[in-house]
N, C-alpha and C. Protein backbone atom coordinates (compact mmCIF):
# COMPACT_ATOMS: atom_id res chain seq x y z
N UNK A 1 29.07 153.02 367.33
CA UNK A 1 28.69 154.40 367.47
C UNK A 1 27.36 154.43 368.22
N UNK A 2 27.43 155.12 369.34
CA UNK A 2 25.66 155.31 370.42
C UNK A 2 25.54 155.97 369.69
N UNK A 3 23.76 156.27 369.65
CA UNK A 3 22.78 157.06 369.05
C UNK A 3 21.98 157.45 370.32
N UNK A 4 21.59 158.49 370.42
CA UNK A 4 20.70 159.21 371.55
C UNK A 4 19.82 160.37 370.49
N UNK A 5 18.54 160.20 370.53
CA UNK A 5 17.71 160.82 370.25
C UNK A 5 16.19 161.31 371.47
N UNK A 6 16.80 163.21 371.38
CA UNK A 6 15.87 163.84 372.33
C UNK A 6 15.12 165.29 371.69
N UNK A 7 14.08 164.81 371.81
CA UNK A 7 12.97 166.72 371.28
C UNK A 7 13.64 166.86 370.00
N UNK A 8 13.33 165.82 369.02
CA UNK A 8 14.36 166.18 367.93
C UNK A 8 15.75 166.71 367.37
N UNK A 9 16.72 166.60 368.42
CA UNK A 9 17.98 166.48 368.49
C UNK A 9 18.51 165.50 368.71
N UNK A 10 19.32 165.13 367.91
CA UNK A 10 20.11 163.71 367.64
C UNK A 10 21.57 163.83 367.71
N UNK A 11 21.64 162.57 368.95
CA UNK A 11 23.18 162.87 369.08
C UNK A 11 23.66 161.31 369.02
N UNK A 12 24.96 161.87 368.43
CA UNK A 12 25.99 160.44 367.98
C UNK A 12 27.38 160.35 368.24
N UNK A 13 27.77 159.76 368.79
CA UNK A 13 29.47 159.74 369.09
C UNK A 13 29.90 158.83 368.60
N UNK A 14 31.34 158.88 368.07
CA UNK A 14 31.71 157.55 367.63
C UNK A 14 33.12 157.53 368.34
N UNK A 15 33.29 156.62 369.20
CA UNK A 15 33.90 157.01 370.57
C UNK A 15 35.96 156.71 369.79
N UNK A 16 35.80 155.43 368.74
CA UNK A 16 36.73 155.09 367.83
C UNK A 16 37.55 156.40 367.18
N UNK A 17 36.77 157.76 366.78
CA UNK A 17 37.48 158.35 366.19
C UNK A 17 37.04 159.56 367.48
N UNK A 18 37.22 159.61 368.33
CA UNK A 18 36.49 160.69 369.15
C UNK A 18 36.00 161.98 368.49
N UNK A 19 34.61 161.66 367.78
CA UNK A 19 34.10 162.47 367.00
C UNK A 19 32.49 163.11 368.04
N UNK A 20 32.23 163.75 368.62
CA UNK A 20 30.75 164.18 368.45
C UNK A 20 30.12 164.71 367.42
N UNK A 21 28.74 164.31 366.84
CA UNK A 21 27.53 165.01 365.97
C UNK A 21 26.62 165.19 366.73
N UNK A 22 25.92 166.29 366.74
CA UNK A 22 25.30 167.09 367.02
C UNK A 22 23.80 167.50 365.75
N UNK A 23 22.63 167.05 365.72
CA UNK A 23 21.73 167.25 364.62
C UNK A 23 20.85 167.91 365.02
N UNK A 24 20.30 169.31 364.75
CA UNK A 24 19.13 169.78 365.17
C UNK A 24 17.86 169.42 364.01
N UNK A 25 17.84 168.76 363.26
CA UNK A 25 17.15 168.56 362.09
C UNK A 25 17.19 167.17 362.00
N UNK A 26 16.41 166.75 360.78
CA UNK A 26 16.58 165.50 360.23
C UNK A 26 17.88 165.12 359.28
N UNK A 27 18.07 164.17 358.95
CA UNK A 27 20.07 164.31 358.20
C UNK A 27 19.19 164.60 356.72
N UNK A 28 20.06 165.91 356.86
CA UNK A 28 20.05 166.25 355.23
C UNK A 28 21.19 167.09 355.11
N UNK A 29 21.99 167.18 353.95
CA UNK A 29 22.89 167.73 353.26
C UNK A 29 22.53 169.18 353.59
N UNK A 30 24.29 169.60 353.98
CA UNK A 30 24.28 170.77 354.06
C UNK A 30 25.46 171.64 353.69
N UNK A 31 25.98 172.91 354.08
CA UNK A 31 27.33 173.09 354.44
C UNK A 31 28.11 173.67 355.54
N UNK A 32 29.49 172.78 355.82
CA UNK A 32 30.34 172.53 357.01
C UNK A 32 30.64 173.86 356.72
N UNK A 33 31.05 174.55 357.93
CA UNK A 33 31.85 175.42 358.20
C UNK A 33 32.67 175.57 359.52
N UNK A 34 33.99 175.54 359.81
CA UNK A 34 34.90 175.04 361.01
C UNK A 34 34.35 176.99 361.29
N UNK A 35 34.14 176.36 362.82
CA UNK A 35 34.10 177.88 363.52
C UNK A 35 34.84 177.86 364.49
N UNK A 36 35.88 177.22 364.90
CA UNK A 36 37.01 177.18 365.51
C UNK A 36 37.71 175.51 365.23
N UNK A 37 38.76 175.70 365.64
CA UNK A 37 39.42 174.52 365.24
C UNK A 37 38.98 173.29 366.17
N UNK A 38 39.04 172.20 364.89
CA UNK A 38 38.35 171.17 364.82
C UNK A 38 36.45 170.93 365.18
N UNK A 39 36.13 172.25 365.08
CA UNK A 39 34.33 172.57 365.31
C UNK A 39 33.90 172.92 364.26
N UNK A 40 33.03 172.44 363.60
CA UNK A 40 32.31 172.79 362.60
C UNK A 40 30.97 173.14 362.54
N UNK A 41 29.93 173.72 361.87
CA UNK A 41 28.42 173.56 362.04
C UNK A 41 28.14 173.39 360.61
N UNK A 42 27.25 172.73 360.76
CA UNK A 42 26.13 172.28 359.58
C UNK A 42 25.59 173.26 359.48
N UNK A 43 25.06 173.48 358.23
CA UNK A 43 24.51 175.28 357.96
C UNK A 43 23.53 174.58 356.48
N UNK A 44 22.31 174.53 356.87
CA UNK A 44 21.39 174.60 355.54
C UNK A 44 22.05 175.43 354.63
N UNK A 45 22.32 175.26 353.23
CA UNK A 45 22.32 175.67 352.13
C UNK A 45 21.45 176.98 352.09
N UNK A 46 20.03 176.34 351.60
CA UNK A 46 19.02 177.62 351.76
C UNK A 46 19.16 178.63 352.46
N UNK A 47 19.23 178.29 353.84
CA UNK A 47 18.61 179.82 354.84
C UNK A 47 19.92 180.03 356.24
N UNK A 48 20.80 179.24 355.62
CA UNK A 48 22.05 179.35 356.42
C UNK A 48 21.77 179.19 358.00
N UNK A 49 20.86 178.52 358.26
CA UNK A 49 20.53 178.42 360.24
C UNK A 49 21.18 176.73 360.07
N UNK A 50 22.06 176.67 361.49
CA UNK A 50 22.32 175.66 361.79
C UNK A 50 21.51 174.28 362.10
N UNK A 51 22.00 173.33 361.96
CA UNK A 51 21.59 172.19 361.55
C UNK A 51 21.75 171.06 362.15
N UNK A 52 22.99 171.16 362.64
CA UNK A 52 23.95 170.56 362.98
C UNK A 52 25.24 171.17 363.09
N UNK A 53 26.32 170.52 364.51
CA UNK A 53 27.74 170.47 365.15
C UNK A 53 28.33 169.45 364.90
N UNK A 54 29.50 169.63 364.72
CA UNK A 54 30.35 168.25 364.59
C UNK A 54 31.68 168.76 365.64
N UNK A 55 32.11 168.25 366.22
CA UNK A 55 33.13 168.20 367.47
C UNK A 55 33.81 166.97 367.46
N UNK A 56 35.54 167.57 367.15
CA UNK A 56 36.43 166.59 366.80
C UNK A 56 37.13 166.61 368.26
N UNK A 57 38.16 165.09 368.32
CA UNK A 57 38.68 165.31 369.22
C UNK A 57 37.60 165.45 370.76
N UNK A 58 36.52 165.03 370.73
CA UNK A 58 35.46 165.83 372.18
C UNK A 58 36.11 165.01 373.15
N UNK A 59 36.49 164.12 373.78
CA UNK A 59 36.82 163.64 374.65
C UNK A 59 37.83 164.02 375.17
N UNK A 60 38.96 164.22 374.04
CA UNK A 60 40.23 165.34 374.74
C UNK A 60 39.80 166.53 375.21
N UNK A 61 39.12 167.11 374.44
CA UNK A 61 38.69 168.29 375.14
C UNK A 61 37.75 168.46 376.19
N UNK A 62 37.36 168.00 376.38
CA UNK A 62 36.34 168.32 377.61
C UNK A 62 37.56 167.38 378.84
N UNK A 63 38.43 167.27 378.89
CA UNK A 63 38.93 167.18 379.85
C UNK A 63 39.92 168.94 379.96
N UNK A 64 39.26 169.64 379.52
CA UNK A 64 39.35 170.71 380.09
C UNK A 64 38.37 171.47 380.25
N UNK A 65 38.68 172.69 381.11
CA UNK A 65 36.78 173.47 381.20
C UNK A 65 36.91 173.71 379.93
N UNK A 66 34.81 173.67 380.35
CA UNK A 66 34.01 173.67 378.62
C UNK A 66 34.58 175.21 378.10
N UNK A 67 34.43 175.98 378.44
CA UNK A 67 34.87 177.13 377.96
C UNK A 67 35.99 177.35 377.08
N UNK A 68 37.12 176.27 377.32
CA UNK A 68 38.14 176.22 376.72
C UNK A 68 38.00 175.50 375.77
N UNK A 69 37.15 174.16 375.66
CA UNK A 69 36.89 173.60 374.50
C UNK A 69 36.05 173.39 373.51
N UNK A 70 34.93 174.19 374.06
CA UNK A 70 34.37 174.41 372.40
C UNK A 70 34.14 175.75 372.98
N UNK A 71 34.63 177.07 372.53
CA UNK A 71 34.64 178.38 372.04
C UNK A 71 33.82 178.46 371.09
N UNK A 72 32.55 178.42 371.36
CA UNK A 72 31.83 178.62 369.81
C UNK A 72 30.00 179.26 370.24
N UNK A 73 29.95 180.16 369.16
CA UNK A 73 28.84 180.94 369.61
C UNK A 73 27.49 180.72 368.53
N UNK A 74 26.73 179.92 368.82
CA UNK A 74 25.85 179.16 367.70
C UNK A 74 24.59 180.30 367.50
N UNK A 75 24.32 181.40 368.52
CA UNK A 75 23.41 182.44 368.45
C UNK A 75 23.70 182.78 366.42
N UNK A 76 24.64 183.29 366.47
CA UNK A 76 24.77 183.59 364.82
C UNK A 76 24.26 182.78 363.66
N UNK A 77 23.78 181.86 364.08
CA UNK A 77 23.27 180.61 363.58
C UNK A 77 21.71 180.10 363.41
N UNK A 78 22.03 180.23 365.04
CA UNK A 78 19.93 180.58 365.34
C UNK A 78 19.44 181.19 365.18
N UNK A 79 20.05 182.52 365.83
CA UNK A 79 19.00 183.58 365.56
C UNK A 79 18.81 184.81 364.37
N UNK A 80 18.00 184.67 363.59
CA UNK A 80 18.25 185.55 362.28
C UNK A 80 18.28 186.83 362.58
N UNK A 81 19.35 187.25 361.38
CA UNK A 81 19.77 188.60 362.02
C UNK A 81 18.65 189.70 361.21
């Protein structure tokens, strides 16, 4: 599994199960929620802002446009409403 760490975002693929993670934080426990199929986000417990992405399957998908493969709108996440 590569590890790439940038401006405190940490990214990891594990190319074996074609998984991307996605960490905006340090790893701490949180909860998953699929916001489209096979996409999930990490969601602090506490204050519900994202945390972290997890992206199944990424290699299949991005052999199509990005638009088509991850459909997902993380503003709801970031920015408090």
């Amino acid at each position: 599994m590569g590890k790439r760490k940038t401006n405190g975002l940490r990214i990891s693929y594990d190319k074996a199960a074609d998984v991307l993670y996605l960490a905006f934080a340090a790893p701490q426990e949180g909860l998953d929620e699929e916001i489209s199929d096979g996409v999930f986000v990490r969601l602090d417990a506490r204050t519900r802002r994202a945390i972290g992405v997890t992206i199944v399957d990424f290699e299949k998908r991005f052999s199509r446009p990005v638009a088509e493969s991850v459909p997902i709108d993380l503003a709801r996440f970031l920015v408090p409403a």
